[in-house]
C-alpha atoms as a PDB file:
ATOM      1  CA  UNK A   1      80.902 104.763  97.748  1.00  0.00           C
ATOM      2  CA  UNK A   2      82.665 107.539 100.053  1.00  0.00           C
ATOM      3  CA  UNK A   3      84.338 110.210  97.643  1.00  0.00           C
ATOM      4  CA  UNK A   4      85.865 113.089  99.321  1.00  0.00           C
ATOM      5  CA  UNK A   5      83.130 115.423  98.007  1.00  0.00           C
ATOM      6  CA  UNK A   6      80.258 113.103  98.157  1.00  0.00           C
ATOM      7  CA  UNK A   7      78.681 110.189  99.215  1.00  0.00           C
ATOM      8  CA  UNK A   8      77.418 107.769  96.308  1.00  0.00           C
ATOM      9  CA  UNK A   9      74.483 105.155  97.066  1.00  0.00           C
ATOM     10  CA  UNK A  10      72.960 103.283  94.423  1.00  0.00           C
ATOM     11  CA  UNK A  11      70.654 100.198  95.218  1.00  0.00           C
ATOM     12  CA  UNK A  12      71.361  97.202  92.319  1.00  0.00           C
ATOM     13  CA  UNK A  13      70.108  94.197  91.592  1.00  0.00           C
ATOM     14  CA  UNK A  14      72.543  90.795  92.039  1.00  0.00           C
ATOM     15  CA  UNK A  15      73.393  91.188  88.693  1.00  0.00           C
ATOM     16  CA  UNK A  16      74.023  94.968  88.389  1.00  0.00           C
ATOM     17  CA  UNK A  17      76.080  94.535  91.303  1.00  0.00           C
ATOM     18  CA  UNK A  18      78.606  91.905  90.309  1.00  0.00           C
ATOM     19  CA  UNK A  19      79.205  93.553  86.570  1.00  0.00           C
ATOM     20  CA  UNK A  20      80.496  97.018  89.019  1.00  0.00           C
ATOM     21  CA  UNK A  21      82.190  94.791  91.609  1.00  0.00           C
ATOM     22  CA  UNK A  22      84.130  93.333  88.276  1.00  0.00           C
ATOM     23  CA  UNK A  23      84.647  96.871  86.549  1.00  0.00           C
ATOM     24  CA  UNK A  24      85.708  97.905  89.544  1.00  0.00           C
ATOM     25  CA  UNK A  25      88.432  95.308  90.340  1.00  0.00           C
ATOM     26  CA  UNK A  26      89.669  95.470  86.956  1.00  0.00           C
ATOM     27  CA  UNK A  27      89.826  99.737  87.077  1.00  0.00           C
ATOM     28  CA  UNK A  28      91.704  99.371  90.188  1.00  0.00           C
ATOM     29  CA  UNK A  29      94.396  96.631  88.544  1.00  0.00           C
ATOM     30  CA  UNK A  30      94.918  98.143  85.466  1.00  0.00           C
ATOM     31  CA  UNK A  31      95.758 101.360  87.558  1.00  0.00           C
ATOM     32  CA  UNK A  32      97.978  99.933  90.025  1.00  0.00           C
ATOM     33  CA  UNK A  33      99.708  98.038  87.205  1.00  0.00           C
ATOM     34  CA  UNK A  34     100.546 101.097  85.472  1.00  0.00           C
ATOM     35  CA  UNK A  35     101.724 102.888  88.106  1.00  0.00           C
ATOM     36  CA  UNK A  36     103.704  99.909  89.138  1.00  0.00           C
ATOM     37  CA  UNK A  37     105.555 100.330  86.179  1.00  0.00           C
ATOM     38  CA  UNK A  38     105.878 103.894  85.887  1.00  0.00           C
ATOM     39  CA  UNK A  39     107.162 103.728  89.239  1.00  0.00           C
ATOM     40  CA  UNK A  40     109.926 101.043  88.082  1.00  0.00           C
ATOM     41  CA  UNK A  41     111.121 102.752  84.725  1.00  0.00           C
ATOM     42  CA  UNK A  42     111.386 106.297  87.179  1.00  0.00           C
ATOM     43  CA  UNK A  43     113.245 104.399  89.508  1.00  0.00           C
ATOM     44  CA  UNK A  44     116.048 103.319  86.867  1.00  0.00           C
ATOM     45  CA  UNK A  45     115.966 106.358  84.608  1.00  0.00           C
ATOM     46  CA  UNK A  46     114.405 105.152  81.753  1.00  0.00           C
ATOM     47  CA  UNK A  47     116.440 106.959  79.325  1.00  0.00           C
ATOM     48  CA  UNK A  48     115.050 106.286  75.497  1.00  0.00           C
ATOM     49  CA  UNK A  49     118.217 105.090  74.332  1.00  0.00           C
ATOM     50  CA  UNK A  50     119.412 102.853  77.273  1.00  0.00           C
ATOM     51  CA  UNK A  51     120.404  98.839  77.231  1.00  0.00           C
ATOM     52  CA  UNK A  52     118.491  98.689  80.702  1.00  0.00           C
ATOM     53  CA  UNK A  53     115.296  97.639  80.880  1.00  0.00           C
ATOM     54  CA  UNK A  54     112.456  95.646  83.165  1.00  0.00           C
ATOM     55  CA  UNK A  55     109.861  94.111  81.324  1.00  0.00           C
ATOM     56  CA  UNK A  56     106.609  92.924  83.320  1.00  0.00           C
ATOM     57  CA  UNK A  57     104.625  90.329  81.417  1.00  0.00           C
ATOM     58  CA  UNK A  58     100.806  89.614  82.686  1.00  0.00           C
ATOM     59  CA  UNK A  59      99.685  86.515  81.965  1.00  0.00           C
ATOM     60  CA  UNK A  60      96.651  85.260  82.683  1.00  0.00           C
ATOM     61  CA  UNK A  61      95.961  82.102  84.527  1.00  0.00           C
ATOM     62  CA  UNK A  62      93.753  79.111  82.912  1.00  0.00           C
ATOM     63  CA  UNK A  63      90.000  79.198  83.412  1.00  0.00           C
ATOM     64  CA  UNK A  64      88.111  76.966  84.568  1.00  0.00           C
ATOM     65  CA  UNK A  65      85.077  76.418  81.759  1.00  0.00           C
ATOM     66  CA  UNK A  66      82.518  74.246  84.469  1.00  0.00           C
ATOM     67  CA  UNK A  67      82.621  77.903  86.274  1.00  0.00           C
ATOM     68  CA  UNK A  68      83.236  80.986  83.944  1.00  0.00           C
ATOM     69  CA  UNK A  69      79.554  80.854  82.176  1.00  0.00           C
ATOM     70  CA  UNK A  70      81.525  84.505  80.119  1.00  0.00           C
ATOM     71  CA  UNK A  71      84.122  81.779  78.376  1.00  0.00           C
ATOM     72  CA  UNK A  72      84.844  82.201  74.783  1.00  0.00           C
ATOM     73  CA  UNK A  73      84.452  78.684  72.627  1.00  0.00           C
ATOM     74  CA  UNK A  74      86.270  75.793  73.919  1.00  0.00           C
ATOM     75  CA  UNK A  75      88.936  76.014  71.080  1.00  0.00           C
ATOM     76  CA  UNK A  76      89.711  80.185  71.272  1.00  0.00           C
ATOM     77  CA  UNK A  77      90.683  79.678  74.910  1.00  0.00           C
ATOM     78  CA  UNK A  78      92.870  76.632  74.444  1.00  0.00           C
ATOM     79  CA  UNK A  79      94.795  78.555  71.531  1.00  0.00           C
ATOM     80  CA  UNK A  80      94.874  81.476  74.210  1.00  0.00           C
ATOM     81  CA  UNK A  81      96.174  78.986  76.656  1.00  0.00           C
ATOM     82  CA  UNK A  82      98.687  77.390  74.198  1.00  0.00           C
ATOM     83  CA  UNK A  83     100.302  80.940  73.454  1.00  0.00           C
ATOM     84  CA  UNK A  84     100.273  82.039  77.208  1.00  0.00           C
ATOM     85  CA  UNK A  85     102.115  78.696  77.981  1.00  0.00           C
ATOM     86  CA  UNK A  86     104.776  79.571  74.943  1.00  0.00           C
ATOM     87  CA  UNK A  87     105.313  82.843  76.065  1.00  0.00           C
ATOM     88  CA  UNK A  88     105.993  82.326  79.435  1.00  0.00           C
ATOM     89  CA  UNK A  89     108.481  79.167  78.271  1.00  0.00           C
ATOM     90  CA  UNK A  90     109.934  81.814  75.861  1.00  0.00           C
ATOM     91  CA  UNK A  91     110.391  84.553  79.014  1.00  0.00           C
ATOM     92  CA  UNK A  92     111.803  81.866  81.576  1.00  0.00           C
ATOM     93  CA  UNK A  93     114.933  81.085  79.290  1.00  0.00           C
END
């Protein structure tokens, strides 16, 4: 990793190496989703008593169980499922 006062090298194992690639990914999401929205409520003035507002809901898509050996038990992921699927039937209306 190139940082502008240093140059990072760290040799990791498979493993290792896929748990940062993963932290990683999700660091750099989470950031750019909260900037996205900072940048959106700055953009319209988010004043603390205004009607206006944008709301960004992030859903998650289904997993697939035969590939994601992290999965939580069969039944906890459908109820997450079943909610996700509510909530985005509740947002579309």
């Amino acid at each position: 990793m190139v940082t502008p006062e240093e140059v990072i090298k760290r040799s990791l194992d498979p493993q290792s190496a896929t748990i940062s690639r993963d932290g990683l990914a999700k660091t750099l999401y989470s950031r750019l989703f909260d900037w996205l929205v900072d940048k959106i409520n700055k953009s319209i003035g988010q004043d603390p008593n205004s009607k206006f507002l944008i709301g960004v809901l992030d859903i998650y898509g289904f997993e697939s169980f035969k590939t994601n050996r992290y999965a939580p038990c069969f039944f906890e992921q459908f109820c997450i499922n079943f909610t996700n699927e509510k909530l985005q039937q509740h947002f579309n209306q």
